[in-house]
N, C-alpha and C. Protein backbone atom coordinates (compact mmCIF):
# COMPACT_ATOMS: atom_id res chain seq x y z
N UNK A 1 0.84 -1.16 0.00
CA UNK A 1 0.00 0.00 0.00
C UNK A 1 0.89 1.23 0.00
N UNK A 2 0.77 2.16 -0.19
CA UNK A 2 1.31 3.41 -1.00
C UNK A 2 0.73 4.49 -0.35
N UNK A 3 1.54 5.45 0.23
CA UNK A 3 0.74 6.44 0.86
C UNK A 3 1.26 7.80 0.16
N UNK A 4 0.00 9.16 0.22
CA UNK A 4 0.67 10.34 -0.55
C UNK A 4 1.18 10.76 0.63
N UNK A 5 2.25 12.21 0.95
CA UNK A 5 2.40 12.56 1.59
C UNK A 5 1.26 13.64 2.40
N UNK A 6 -0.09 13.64 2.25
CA UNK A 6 -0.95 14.17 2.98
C UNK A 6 -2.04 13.09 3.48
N UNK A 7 -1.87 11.77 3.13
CA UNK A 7 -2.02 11.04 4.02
C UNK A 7 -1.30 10.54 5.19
N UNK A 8 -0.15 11.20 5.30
CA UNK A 8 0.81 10.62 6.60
C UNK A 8 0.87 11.40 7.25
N UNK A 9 0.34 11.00 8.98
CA UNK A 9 0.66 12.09 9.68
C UNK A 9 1.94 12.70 9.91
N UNK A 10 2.24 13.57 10.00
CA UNK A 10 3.51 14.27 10.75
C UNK A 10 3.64 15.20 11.65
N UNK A 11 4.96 14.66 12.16
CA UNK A 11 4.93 15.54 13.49
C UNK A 11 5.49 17.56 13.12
N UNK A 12 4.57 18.37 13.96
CA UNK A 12 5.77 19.58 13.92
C UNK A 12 6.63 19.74 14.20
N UNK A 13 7.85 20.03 13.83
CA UNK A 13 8.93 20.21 13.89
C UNK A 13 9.56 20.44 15.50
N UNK A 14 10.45 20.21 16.13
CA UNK A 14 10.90 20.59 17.58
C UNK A 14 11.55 22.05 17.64
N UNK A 15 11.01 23.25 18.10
CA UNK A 15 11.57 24.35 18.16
C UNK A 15 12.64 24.29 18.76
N UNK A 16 13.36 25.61 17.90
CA UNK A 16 14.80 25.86 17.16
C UNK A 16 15.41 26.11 18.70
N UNK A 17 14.82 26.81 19.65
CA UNK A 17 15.35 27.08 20.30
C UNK A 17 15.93 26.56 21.59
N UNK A 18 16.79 26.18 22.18
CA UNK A 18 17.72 25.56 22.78
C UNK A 18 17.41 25.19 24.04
N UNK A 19 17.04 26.22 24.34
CA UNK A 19 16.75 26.50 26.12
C UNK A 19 15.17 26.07 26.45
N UNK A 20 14.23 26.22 25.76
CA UNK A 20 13.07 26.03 26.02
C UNK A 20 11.71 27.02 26.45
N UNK A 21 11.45 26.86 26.68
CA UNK A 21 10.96 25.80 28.68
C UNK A 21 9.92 25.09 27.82
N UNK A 22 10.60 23.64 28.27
CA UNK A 22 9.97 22.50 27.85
C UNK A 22 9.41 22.02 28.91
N UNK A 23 8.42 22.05 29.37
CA UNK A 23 7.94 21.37 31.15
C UNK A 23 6.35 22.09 30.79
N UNK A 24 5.76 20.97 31.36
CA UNK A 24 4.38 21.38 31.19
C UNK A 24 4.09 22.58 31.38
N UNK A 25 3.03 23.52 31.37
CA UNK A 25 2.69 24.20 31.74
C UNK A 25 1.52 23.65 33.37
N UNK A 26 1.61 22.81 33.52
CA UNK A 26 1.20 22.74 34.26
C UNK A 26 1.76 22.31 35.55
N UNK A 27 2.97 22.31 35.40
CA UNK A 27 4.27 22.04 36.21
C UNK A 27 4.35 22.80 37.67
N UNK A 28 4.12 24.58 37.60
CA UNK A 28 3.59 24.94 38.47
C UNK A 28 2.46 26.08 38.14
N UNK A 29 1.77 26.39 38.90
CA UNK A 29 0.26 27.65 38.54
C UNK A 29 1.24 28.62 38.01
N UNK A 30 2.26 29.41 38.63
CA UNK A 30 2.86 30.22 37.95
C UNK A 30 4.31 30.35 37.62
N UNK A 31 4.34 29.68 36.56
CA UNK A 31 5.37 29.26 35.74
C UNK A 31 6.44 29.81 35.47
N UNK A 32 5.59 31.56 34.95
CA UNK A 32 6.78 32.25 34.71
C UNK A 32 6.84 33.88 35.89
N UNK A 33 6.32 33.85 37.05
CA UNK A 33 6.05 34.48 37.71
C UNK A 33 7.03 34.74 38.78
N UNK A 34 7.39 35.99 38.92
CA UNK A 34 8.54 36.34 39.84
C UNK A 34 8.26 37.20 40.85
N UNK A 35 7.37 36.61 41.16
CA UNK A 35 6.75 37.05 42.93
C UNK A 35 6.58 35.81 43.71
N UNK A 36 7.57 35.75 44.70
CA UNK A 36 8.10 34.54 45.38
C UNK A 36 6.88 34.81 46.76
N UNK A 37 6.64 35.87 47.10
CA UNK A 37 5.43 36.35 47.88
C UNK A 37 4.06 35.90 47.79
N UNK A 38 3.72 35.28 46.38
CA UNK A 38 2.54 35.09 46.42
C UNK A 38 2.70 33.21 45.31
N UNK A 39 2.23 32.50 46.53
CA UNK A 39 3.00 31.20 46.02
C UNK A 39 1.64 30.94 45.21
N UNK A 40 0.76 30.39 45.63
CA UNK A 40 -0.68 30.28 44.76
C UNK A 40 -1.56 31.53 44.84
N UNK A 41 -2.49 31.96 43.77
CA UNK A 41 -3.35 32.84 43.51
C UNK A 41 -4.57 32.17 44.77
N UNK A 42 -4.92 33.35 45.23
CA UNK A 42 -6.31 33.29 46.32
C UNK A 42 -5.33 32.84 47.64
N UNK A 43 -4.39 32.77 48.11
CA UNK A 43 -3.84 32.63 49.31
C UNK A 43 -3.69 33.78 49.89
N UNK A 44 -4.08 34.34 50.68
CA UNK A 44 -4.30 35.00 51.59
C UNK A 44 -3.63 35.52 52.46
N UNK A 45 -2.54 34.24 52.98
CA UNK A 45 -1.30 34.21 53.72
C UNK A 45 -0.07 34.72 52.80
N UNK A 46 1.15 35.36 53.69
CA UNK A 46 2.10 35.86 53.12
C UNK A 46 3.40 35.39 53.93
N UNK A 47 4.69 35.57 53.57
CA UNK A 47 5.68 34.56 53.88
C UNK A 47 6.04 35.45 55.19
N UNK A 48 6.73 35.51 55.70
CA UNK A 48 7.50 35.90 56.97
C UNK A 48 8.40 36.77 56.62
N UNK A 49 8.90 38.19 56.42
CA UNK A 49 10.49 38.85 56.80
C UNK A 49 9.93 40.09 55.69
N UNK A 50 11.06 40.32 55.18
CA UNK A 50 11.22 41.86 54.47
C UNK A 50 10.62 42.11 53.21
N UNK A 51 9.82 42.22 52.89
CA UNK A 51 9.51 41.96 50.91
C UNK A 51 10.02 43.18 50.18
N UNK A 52 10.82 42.72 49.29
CA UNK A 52 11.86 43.32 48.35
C UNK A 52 11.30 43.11 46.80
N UNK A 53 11.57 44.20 46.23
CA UNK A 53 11.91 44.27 44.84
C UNK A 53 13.23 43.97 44.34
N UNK A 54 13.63 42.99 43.69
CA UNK A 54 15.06 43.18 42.74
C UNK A 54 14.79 43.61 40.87
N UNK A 55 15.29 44.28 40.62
CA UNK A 55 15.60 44.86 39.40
C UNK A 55 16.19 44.47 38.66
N UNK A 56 16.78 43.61 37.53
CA UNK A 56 17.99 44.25 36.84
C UNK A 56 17.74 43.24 35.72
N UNK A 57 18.83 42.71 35.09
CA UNK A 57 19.24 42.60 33.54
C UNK A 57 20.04 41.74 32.96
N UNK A 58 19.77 41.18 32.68
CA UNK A 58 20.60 39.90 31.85
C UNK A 58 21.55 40.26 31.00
N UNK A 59 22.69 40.51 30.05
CA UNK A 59 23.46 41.15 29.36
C UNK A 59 24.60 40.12 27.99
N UNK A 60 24.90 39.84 27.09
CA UNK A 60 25.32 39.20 26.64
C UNK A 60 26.72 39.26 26.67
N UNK A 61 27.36 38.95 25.67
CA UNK A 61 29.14 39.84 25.87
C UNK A 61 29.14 40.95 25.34
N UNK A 62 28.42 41.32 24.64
CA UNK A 62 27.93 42.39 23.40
C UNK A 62 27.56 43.47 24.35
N UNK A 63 27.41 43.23 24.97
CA UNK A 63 26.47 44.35 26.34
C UNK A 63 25.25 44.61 25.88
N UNK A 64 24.54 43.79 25.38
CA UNK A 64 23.33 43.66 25.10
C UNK A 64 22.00 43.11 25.48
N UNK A 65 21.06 43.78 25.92
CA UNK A 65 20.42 42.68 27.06
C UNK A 65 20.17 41.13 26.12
N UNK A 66 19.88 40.11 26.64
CA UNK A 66 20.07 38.82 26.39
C UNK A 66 18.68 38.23 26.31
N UNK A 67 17.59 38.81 25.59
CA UNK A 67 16.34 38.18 25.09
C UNK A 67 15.86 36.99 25.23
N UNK A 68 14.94 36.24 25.55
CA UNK A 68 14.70 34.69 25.90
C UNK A 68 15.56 33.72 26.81
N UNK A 69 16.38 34.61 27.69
CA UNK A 69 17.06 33.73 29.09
C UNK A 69 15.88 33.33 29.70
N UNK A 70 16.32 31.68 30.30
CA UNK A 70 15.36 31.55 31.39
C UNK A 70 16.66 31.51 32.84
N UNK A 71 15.47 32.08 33.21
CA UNK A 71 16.10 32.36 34.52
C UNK A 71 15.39 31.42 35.79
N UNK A 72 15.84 30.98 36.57
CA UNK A 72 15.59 30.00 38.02
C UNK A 72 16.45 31.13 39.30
N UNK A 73 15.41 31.04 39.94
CA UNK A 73 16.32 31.89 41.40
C UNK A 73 15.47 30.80 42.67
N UNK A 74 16.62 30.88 43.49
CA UNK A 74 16.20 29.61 44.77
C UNK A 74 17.35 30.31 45.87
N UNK A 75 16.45 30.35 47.09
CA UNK A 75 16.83 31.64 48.25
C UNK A 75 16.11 30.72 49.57
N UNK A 76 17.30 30.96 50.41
CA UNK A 76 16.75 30.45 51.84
C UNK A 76 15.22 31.58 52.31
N UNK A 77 14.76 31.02 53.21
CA UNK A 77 13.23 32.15 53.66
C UNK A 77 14.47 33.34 54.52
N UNK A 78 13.50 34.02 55.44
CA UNK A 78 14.10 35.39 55.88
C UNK A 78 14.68 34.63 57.30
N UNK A 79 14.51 33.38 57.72
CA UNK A 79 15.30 32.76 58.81
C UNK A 79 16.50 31.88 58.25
N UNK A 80 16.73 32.19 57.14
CA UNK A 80 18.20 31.85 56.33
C UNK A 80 17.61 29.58 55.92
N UNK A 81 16.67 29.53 55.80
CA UNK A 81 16.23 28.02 56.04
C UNK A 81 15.63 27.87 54.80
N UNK A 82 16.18 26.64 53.52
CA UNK A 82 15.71 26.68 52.08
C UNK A 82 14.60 25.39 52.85
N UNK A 83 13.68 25.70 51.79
CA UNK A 83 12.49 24.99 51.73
C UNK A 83 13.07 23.66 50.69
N UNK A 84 12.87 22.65 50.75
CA UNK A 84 13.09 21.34 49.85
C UNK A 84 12.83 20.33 50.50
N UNK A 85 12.84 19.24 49.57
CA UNK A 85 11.22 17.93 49.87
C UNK A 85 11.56 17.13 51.32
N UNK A 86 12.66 17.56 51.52
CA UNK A 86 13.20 17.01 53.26
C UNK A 86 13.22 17.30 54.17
N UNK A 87 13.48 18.89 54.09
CA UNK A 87 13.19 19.87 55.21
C UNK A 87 11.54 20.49 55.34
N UNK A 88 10.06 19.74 54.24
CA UNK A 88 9.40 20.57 54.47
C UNK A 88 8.21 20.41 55.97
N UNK A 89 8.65 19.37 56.87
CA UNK A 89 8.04 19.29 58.10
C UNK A 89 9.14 20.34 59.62
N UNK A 90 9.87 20.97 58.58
CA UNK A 90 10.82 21.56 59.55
C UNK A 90 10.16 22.61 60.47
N UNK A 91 10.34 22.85 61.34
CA UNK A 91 9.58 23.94 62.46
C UNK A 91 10.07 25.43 61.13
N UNK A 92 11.45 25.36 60.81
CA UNK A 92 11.98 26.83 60.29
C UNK A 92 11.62 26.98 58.69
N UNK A 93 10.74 26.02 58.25
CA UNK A 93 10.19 26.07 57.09
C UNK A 93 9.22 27.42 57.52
N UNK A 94 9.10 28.18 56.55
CA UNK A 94 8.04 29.14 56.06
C UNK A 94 6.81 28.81 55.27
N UNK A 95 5.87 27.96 55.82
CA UNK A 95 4.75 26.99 54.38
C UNK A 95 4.05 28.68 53.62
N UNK A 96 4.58 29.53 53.78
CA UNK A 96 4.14 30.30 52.84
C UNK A 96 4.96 30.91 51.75
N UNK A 97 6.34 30.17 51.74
CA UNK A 97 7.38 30.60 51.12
C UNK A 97 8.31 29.36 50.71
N UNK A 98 8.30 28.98 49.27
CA UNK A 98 8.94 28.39 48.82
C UNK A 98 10.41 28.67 48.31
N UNK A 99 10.77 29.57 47.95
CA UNK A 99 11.98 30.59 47.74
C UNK A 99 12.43 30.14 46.37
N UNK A 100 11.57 29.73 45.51
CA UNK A 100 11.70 29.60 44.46
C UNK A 100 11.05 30.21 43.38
N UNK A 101 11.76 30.43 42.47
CA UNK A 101 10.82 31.15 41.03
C UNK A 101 11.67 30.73 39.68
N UNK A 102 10.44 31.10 38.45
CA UNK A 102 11.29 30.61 37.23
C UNK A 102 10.64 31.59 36.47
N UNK A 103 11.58 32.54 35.67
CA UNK A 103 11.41 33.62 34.45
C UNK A 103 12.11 33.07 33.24
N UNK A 104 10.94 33.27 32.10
CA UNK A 104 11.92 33.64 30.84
C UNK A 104 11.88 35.11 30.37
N UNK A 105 12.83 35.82 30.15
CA UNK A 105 13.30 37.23 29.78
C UNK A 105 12.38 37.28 28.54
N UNK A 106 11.84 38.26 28.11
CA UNK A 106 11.47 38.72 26.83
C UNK A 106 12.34 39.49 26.61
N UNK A 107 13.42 40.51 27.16
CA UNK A 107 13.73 41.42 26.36
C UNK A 107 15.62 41.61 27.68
N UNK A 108 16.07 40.92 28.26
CA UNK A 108 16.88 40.61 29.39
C UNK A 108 16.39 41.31 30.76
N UNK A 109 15.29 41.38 30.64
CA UNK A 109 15.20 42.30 31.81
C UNK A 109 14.24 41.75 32.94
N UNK A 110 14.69 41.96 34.08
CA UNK A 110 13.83 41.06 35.35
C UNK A 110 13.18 42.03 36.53
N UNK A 111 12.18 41.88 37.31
CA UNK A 111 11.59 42.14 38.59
C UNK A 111 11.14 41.12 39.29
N UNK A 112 12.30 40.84 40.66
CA UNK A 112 12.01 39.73 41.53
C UNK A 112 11.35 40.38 42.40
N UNK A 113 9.82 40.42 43.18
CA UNK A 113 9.42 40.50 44.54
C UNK A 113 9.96 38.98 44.95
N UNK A 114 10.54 39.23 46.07
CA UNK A 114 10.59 38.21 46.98
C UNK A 114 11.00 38.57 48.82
N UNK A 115 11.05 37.37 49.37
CA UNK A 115 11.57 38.17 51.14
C UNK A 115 13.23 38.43 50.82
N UNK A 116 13.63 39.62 51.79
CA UNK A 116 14.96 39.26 52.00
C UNK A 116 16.15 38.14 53.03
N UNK A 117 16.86 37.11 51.76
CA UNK A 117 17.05 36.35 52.59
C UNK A 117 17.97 36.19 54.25
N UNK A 118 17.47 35.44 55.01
CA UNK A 118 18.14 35.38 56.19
C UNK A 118 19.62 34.69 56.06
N UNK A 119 20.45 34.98 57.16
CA UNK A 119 21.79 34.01 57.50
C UNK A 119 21.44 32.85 57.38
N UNK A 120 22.17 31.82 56.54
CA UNK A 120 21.89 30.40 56.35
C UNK A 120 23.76 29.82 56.45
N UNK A 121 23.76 29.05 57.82
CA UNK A 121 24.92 28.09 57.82
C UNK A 121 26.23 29.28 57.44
N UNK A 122 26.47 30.08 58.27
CA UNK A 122 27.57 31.05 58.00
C UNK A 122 27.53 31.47 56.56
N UNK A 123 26.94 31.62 56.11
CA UNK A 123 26.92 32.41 54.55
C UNK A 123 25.98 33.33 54.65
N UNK A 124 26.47 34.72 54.40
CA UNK A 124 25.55 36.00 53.70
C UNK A 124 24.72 35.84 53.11
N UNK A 125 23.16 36.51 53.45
CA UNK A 125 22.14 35.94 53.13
C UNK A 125 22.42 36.62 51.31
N UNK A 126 22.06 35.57 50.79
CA UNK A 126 22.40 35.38 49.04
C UNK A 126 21.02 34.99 48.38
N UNK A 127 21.27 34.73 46.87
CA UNK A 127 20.15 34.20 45.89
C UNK A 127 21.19 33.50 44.56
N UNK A 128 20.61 32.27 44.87
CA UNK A 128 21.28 31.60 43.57
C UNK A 128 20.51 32.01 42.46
N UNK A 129 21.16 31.91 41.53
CA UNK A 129 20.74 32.32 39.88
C UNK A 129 20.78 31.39 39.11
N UNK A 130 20.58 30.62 38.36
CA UNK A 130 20.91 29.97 37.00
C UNK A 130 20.61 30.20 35.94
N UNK A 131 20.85 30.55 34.98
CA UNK A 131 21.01 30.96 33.70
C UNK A 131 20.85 29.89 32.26
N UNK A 132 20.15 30.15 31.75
CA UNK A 132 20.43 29.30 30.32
C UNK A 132 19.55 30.02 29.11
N UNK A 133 20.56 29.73 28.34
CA UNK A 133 20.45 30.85 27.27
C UNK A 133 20.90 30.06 26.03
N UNK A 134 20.23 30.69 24.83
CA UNK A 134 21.26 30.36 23.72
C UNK A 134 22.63 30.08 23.74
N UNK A 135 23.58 28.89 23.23
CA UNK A 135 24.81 28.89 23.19
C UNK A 135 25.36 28.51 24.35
N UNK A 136 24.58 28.34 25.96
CA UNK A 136 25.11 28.11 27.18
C UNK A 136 24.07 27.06 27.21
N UNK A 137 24.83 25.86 28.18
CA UNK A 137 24.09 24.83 28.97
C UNK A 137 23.51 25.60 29.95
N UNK A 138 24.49 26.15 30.66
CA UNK A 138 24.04 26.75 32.33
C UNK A 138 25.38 27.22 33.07
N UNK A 139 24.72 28.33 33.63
CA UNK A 139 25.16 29.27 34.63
C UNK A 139 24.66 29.46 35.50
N UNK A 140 25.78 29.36 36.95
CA UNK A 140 25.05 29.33 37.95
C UNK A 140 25.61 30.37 38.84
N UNK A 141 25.28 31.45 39.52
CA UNK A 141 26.05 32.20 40.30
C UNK A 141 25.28 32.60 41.88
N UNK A 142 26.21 33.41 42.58
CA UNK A 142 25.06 33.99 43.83
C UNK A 142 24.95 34.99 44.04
N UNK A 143 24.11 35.95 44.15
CA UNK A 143 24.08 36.95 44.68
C UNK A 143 23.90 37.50 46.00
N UNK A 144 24.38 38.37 46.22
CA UNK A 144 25.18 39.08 47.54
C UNK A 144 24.41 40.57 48.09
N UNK A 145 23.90 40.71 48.75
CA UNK A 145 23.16 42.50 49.16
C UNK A 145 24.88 43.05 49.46
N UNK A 146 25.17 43.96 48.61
CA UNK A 146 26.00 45.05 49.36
C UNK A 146 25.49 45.61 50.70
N UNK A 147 24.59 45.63 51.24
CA UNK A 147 24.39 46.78 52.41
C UNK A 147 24.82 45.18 53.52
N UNK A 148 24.83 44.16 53.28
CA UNK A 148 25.25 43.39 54.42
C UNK A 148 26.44 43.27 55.04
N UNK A 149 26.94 43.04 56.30
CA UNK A 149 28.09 43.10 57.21
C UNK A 149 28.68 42.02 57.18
N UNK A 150 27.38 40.52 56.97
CA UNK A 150 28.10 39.64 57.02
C UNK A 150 28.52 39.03 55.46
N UNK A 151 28.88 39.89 54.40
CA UNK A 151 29.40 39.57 53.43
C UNK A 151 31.03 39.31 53.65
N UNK A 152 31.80 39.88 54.98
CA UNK A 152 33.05 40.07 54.92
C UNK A 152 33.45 38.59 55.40
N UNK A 153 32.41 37.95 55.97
CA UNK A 153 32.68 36.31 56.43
C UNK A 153 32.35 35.44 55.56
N UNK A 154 31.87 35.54 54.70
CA UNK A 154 31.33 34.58 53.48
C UNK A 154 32.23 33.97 53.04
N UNK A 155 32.55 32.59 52.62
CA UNK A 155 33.16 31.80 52.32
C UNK A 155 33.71 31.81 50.46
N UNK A 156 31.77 32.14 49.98
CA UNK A 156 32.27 31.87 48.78
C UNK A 156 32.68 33.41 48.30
N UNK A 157 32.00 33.92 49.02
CA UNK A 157 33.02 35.84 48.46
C UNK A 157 33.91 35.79 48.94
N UNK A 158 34.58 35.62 50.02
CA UNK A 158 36.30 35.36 50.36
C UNK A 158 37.03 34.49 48.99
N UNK A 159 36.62 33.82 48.82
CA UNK A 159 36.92 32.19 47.55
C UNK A 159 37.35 33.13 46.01
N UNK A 160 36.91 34.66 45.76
CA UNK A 160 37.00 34.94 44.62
C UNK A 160 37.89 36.69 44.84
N UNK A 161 38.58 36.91 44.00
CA UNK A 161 39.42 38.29 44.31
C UNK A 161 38.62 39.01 44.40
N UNK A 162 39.19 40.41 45.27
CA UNK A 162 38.11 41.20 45.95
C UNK A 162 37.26 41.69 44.72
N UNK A 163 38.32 42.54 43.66
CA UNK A 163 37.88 42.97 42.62
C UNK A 163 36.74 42.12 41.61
N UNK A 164 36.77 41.59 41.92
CA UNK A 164 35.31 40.72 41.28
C UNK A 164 33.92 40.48 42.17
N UNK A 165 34.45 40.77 43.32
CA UNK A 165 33.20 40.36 44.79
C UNK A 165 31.88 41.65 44.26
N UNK A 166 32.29 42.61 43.84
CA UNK A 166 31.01 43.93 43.48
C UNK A 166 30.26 43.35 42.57
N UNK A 167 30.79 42.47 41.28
CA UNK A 167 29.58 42.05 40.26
C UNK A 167 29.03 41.17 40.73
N UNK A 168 28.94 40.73 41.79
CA UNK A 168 28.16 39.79 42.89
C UNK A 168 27.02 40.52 44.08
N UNK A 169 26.87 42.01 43.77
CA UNK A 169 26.26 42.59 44.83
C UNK A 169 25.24 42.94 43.96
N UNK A 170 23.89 43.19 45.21
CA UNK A 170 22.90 43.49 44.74
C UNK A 170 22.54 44.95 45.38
N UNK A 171 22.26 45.84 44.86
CA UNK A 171 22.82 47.24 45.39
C UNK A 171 21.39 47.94 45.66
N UNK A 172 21.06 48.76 46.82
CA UNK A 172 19.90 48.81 47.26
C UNK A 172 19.61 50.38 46.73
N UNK A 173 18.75 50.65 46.03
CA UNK A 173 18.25 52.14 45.26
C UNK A 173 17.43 53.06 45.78
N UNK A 174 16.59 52.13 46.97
CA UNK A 174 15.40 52.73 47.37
C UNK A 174 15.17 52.19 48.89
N UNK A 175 14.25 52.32 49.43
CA UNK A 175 13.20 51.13 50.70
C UNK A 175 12.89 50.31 49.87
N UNK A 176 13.83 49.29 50.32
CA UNK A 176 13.06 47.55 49.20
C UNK A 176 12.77 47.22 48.40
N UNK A 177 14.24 48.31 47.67
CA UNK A 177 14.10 48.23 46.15
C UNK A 177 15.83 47.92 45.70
N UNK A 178 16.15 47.01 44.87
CA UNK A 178 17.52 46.67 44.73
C UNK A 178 17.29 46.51 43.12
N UNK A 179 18.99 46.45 42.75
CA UNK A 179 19.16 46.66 41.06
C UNK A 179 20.70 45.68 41.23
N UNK A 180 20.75 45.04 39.91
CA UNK A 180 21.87 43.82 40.13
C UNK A 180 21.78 44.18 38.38
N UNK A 181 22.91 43.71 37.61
CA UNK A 181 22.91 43.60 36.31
C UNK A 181 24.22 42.05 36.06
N UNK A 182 23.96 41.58 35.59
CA UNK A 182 24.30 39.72 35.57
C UNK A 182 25.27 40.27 33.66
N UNK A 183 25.92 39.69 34.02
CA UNK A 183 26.98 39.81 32.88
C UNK A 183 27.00 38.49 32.19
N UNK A 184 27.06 37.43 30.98
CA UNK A 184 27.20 36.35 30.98
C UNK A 184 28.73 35.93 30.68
N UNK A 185 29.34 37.01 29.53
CA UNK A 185 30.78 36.70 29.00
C UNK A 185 31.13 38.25 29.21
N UNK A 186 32.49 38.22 28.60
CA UNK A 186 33.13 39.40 28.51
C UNK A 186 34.12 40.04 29.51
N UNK A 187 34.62 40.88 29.67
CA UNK A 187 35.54 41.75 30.58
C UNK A 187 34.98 41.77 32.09
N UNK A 188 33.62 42.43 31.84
CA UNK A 188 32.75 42.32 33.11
C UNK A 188 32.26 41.16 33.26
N UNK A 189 32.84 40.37 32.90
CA UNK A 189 31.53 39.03 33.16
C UNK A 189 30.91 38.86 34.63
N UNK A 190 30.36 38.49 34.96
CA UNK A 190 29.53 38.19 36.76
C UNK A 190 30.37 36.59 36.72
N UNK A 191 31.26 36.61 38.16
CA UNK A 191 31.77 35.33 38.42
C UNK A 191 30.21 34.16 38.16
N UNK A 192 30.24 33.06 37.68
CA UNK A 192 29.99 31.97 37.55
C UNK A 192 30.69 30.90 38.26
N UNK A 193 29.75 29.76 39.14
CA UNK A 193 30.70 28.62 39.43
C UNK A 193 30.37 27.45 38.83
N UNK A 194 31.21 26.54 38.75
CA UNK A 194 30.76 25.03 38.81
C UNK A 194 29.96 24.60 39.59
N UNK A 195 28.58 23.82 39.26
CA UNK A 195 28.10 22.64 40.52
C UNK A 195 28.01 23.53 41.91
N UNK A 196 27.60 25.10 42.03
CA UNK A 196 26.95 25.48 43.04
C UNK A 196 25.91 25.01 43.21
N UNK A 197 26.15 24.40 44.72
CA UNK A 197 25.02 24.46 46.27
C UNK A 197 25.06 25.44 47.12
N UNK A 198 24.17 25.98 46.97
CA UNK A 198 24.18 26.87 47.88
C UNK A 198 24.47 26.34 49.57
């Protein structure tokens, strides 16, 4: 038997693009939502500590903002304590705060509401980043509040020359309002590590 080619089904093609986001949409209610404050729609309850705005910008080597990054950020609550599937019967869990979020950039540019994080295990309260973009598997870095004291004890900002510790800060503009700009390549690049755990 003999088939034309509009009798055979076919599949559409797998988009071109690298990074994705391939994961259901139904993976979580808000997928691409970067308000760590409001975990499900109609909850009522709100997380515990400081609620902050972060600002800023994704950038290529080009110094160009970096269009269609997806971005992942994962942050201890405001008692420095990450939420994950082991710790979530913990007394220092926050059940109104997961400290997680996932953006894709339309144009490199971001607004995180979230709490500000607490001291976790001698490290400056931080925010991991990961990155993936055209041309990159993944990038992973942390970010740092300049206005903190205990940045001068931090392990992994001690770990990198001073002169690089600033493209790691998140710099405060306002009342609970901060601006960070993420470099991926180039002169300025924003340190990146291997296989960060926070």
């Amino acid at each position: 038997m003999t088939y034309s080619n509009k009798e055979i089904n076919r599949l559409t093609p797998t988009n071109e693009d690298t990074v994705g986001p391939y994961y259901p949409p139904s993976l979580c209610e808000n997928n691409n939502s970067l308000d760590m404050t409001n975990i499900r729609s109609g909850i009522v309850f709100k997380p515990l500590g400081e609620k902050i705005t972060i600002k800023g910008c994704v950038k290529d080597i080009d110094g160009k903002l970096s269009n269609g990054c997806l971005l992942e950020f994962w942050q201890p609550n405001s008692q420095g304590f990450y939420y994950r599937p082991d710790t979530e019967s913990h007394e220092m869990v926050d059940p109104w705060f997961t400290g997680y979020a996932r953006h894709r950039t339309k144009d490199g540019n971001f607004s995180l509401t979230t709490i500000k994080p607490g001291v976790a295990d001698g490290r400056a309260p931080n925010i991991t980043v990961t990155l993936f973009s055209d041309g990159i598997m993944r990038l992973v870095t942390q970010l740092f509040f300049a206005d903190e004291k205990s940045n001068s004890d931090d392990p992994l900002l001690l770990s990198i020359p001073e002169e690089l510790r600033e493209r790691l800060m998140i710099n405060k503009v306002a009342h609970n309002e901060y601006e960070i700009e993420i470099i991926m390549a180039g002169n300025n690049e924003t340190p990146f590590f291997d296989d960060l755990l926070s």
